[in-house]
Protein backbone atom coordinates (compact mmCIF):
# COMPACT_ATOMS: atom_id res chain seq x y z
CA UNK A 1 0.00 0.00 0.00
CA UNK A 2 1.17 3.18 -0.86
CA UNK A 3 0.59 6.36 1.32
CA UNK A 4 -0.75 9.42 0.04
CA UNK A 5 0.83 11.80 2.31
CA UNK A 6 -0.23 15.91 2.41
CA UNK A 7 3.42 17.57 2.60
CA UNK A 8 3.69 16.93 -1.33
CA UNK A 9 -0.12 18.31 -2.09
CA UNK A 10 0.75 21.47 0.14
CA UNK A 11 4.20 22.03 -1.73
CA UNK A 12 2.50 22.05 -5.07
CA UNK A 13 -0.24 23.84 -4.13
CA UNK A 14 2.18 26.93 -2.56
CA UNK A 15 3.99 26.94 -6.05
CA UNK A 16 1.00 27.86 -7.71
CA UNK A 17 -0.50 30.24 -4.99
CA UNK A 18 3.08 31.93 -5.26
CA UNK A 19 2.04 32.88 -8.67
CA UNK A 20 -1.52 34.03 -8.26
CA UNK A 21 0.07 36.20 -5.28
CA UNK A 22 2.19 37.71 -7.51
CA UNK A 23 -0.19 38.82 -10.15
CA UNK A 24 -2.12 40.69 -7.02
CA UNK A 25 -1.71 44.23 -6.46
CA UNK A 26 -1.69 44.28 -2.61
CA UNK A 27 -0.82 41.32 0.11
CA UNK A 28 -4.00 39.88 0.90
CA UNK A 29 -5.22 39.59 4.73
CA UNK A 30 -7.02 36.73 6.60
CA UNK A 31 -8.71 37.71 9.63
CA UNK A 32 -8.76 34.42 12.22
CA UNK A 33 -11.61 35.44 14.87
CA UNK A 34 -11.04 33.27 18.19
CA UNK A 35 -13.12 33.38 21.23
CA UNK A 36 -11.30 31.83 24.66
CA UNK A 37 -8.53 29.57 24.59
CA UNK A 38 -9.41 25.95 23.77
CA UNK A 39 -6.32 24.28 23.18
CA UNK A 40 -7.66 22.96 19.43
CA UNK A 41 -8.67 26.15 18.33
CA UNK A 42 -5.14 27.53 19.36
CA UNK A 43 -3.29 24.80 17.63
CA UNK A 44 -5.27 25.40 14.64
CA UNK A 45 -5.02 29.62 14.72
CA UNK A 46 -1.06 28.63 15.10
CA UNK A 47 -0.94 26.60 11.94
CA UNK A 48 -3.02 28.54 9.92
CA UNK A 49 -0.62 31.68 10.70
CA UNK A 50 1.95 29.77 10.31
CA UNK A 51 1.20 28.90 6.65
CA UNK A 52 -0.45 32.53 5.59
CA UNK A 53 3.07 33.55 6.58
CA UNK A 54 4.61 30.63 5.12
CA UNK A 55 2.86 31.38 1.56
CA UNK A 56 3.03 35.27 2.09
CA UNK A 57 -0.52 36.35 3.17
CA UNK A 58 -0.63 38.81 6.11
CA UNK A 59 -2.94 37.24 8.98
CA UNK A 60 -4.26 38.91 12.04
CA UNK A 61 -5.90 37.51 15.73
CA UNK A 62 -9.05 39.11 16.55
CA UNK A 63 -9.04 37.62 20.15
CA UNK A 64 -11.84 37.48 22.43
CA UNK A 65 -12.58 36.89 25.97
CA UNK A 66 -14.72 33.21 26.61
CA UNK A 67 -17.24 35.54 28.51
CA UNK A 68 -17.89 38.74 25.84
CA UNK A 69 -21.41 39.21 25.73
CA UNK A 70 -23.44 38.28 22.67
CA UNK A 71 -23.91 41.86 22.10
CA UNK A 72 -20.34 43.14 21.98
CA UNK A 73 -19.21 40.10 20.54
CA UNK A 74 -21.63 40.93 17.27
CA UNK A 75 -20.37 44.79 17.50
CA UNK A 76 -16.94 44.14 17.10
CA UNK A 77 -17.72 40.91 14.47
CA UNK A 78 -19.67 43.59 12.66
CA UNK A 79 -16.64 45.92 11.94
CA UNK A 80 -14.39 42.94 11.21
CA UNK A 81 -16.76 41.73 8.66
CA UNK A 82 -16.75 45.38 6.74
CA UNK A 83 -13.25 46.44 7.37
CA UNK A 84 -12.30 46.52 3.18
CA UNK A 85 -9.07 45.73 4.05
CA UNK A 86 -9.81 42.00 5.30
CA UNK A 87 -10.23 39.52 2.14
CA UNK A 88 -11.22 36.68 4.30
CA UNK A 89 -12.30 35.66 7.68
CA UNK A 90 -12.45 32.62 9.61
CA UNK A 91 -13.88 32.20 12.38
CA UNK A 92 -12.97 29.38 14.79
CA UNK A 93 -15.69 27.28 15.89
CA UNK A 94 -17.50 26.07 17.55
CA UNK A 95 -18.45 29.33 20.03
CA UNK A 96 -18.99 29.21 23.33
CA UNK A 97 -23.19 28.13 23.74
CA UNK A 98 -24.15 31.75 24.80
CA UNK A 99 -22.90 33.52 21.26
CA UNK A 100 -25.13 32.78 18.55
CA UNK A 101 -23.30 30.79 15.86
CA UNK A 102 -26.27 31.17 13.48
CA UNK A 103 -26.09 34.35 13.50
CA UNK A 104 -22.36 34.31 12.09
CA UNK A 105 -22.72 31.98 9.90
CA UNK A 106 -26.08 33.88 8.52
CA UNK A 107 -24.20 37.41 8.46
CA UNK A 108 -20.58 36.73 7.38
CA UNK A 109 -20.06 38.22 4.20
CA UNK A 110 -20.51 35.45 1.88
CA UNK A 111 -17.07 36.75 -0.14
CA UNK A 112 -15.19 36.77 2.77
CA UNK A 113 -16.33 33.38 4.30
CA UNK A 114 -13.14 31.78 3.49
CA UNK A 115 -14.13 28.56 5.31
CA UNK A 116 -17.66 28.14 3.26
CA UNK A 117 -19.90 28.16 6.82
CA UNK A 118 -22.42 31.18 5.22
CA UNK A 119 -26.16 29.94 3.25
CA UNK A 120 -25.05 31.34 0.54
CA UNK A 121 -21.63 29.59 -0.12
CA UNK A 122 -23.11 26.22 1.18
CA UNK A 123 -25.95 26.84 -1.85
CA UNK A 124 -23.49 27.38 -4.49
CA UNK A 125 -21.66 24.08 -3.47
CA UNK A 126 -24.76 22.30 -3.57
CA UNK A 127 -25.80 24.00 -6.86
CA UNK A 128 -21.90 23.21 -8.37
CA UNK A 129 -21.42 27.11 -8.34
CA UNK A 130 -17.37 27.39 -8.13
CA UNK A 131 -17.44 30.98 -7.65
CA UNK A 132 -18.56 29.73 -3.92
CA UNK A 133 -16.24 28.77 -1.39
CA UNK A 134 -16.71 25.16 0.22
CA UNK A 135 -15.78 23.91 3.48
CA UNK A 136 -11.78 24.02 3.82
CA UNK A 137 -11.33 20.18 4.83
CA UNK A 138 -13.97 19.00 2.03
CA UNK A 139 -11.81 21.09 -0.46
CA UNK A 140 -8.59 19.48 1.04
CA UNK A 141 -9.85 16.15 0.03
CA UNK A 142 -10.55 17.27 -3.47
CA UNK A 143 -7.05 18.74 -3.62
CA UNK A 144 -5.58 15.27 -2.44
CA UNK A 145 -7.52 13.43 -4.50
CA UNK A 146 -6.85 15.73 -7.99
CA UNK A 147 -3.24 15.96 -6.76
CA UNK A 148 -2.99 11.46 -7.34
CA UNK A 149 -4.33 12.03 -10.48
CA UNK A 150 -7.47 9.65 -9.20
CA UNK A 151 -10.28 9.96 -12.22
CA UNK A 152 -13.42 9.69 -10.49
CA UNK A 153 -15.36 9.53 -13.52
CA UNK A 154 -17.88 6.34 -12.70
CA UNK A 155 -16.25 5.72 -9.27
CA UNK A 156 -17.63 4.13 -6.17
CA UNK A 157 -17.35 6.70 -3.54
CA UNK A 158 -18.51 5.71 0.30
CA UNK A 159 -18.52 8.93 2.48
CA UNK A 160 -18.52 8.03 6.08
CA UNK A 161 -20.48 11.66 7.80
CA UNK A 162 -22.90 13.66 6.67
CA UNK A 163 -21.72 16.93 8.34
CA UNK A 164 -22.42 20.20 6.79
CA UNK A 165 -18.49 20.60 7.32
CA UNK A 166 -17.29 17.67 5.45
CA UNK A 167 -19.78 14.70 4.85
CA UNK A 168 -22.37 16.71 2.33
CA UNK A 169 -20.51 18.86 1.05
CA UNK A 170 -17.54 16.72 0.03
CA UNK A 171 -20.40 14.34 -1.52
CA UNK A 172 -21.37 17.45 -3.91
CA UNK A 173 -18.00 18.00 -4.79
CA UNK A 174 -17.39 14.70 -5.70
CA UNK A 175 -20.37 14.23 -7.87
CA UNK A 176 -19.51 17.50 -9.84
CA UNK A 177 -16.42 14.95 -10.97
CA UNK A 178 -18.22 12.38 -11.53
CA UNK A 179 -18.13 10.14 -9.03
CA UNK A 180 -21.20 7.58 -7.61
CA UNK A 181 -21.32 8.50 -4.25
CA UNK A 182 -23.12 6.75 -1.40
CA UNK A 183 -23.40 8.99 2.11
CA UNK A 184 -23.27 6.70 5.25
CA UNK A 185 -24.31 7.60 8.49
CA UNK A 186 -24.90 6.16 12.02
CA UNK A 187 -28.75 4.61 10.62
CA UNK A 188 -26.69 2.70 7.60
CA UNK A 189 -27.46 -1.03 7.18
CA UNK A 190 -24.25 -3.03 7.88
CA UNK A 191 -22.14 -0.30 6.74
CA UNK A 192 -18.82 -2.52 6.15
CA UNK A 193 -20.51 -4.10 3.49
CA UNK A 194 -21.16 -0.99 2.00
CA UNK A 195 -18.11 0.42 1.77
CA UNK A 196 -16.41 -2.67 0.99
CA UNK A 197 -17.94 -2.62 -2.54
CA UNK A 198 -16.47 0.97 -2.95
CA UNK A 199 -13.35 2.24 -4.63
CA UNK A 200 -12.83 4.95 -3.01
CA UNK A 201 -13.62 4.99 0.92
CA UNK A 202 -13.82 8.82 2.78
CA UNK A 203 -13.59 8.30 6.24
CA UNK A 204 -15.10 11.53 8.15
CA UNK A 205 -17.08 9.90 10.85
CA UNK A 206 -15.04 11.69 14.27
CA UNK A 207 -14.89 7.65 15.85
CA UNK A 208 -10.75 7.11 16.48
CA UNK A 209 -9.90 3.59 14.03
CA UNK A 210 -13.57 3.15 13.40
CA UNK A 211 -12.76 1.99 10.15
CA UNK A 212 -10.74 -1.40 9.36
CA UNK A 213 -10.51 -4.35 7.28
CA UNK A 214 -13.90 -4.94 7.08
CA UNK A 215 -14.63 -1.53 5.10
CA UNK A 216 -12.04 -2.04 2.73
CA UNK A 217 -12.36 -3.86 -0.91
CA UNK A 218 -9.30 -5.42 -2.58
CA UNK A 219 -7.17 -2.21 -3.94
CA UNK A 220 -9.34 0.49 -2.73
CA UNK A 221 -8.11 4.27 -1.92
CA UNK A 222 -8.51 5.42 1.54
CA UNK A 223 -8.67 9.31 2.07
CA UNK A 224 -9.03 9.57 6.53
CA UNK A 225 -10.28 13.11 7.29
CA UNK A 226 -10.57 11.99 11.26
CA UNK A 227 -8.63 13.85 13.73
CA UNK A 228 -9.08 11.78 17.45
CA UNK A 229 -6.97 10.92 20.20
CA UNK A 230 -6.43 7.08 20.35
CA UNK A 231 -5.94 5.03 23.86
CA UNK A 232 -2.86 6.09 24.44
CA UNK A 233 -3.44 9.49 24.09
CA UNK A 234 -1.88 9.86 20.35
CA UNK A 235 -3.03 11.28 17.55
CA UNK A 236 -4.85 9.50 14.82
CA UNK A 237 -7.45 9.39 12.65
CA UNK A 238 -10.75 7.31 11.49
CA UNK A 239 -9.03 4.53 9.74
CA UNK A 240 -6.89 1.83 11.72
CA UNK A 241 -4.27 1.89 8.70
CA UNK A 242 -2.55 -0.85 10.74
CA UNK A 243 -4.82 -3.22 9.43
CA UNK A 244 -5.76 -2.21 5.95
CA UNK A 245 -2.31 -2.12 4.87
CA UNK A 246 -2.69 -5.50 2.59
CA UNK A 247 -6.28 -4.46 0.90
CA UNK A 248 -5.61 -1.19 -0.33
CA UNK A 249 -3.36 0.64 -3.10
CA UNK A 250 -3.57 3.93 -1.86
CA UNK A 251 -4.47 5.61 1.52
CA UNK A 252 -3.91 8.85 3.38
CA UNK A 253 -2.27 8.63 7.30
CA UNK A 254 -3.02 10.93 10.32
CA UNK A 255 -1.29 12.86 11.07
CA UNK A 256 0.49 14.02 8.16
CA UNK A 257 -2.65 13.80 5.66
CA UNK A 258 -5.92 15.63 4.73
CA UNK A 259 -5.48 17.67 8.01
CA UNK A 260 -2.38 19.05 6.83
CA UNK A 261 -3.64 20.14 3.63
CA UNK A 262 -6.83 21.94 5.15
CA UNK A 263 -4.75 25.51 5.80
CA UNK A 264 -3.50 25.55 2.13
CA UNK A 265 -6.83 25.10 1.20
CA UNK A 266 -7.59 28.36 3.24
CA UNK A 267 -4.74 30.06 1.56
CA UNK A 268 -6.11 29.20 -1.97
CA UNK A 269 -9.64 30.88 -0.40
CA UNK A 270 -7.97 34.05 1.17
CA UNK A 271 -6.33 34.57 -2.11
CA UNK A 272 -9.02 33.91 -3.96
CA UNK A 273 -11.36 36.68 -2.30
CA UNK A 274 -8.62 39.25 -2.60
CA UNK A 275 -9.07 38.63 -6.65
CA UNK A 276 -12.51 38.86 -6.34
CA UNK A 277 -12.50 42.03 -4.54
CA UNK A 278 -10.83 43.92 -7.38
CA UNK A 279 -13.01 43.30 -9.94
């Protein structure tokens, strides 16, 4: 089995996003908006920075106390959002339960929403609009996938989640190539079986080395988007790779795989709505 591993997706990917930043006529500039410190969302805000300024996009912290008010927390979002000198915002989720996420996700400006969480980007994915942004980690998938030179034309595609984050909207995107794609979910029949008789198996479910053997046909390709902590406290992902190293050709690992790609993807985005924002 060979591994499809993200460091050589994110080094092509920076080549050509070298280029397109070159071409621009300013330095695009990603806003990250952050509320508390949860270690995940701090790890994440750390390597996103760290590849903006790795690529040559300026990013800046909006930081906000865990307690802000609802209120002051929408004043200050408001500004962000219309400052014409941020291209793109993210906004690290999820919020504490007293902030209204909705109401983000319903008033981020739609060009800006970098990380495809607004109506109106989520639409244009489901409609096969491309001048929409999707979800970052569906994207990253995508990029993986186009990056092995995989032609999905006709394949059998199992999805493992149906989150708006990844599951449905990485089933759009793979149709718009294609691709046959089944969705499975906690209520699907004996879903090894399913999966088994698929090409290409998407593992997104959030369940550490949920997926093994049993999911896996003869010389299928095995993308894990998971991101858990096993038993012994390690990092890993959906798919015990450990024991689906003799059934298929081609899989991803964790860490070191879609995950890693996910920021680049935001990069593209960032870049992308600076473009679109001098026309």
């Amino acid at each position: 089995m060979e591994l499809l591993k993200g460091a050589a997706v994110i080094a092509a990917m920076k080549e050509r996003m070298q280029q397109q930043l070159a071409q621009l006529p300013r330095i695009p500039t990603l806003a990250i908006i952050r509320v508390g410190e949860r270690p995940d969302d701090l790890s994440y805000e750390r390597g996103a920075k760290k590849r903006m300024q790795g690529i040559g996009i300026a990013c800046e912290s909006y930081v906000f106390p865990a307690d802000i008010t609802n209120e002051s927390f929408f004043e200050q979002f408001h500004a962000i959002n219309t400052n014409p000198d941020i291209d793109g915002i993210l906004v690290l989720r999820p919020l504490p339960k007293h902030l209204d996420e909705k109401l983000v996700e319903n008033t981020i400006d739609p060009n800006k929403d970098v990380d495809g969480i607004s109506p109106a980007n989520m639409a244009k994915v489901f409609a096969g609009d491309d001048s929409g942004f999707a979800p970052c980690t569906a994207e990253a998938v995508m990029e993986m996938i186009d990056f092995a030179q995989i032609d999905l034309t006709g394949k059998r595609v199992s999805v493992i989640g149906r989150s708006l984050v990844v599951g449905k909207p990485l089933a759009m995107l793979l149709m718009k190539k294609n691709a046959t794609v089944t969705v499975c979910h906690t209520r699907t029949v004996d879903m090894p079986n399913v999966c088994r008789n698929a090409e290409i198996v998407v593992a997104a479910a959030g369940k550490a080395k949920m997926v093994d053997e049993q999911y896996i046909g003869t010389n299928a390709i095995v993308i894990d988007v998971g991101i858990n902590m096993d038993e012994n406290n390690k990092l890993c992902g959906d798919v015990n790779l450990d024991t689906i190293l003799d059934k298929a050709s081609l899989a991803t690992p964790v860490p070191g795989g879609v995950g890693t790609v996910t920021t680049s993807v935001l990069a593209q985005h960032v870049i992308r709505a600076a473009k679109n924002s001098q026309r």
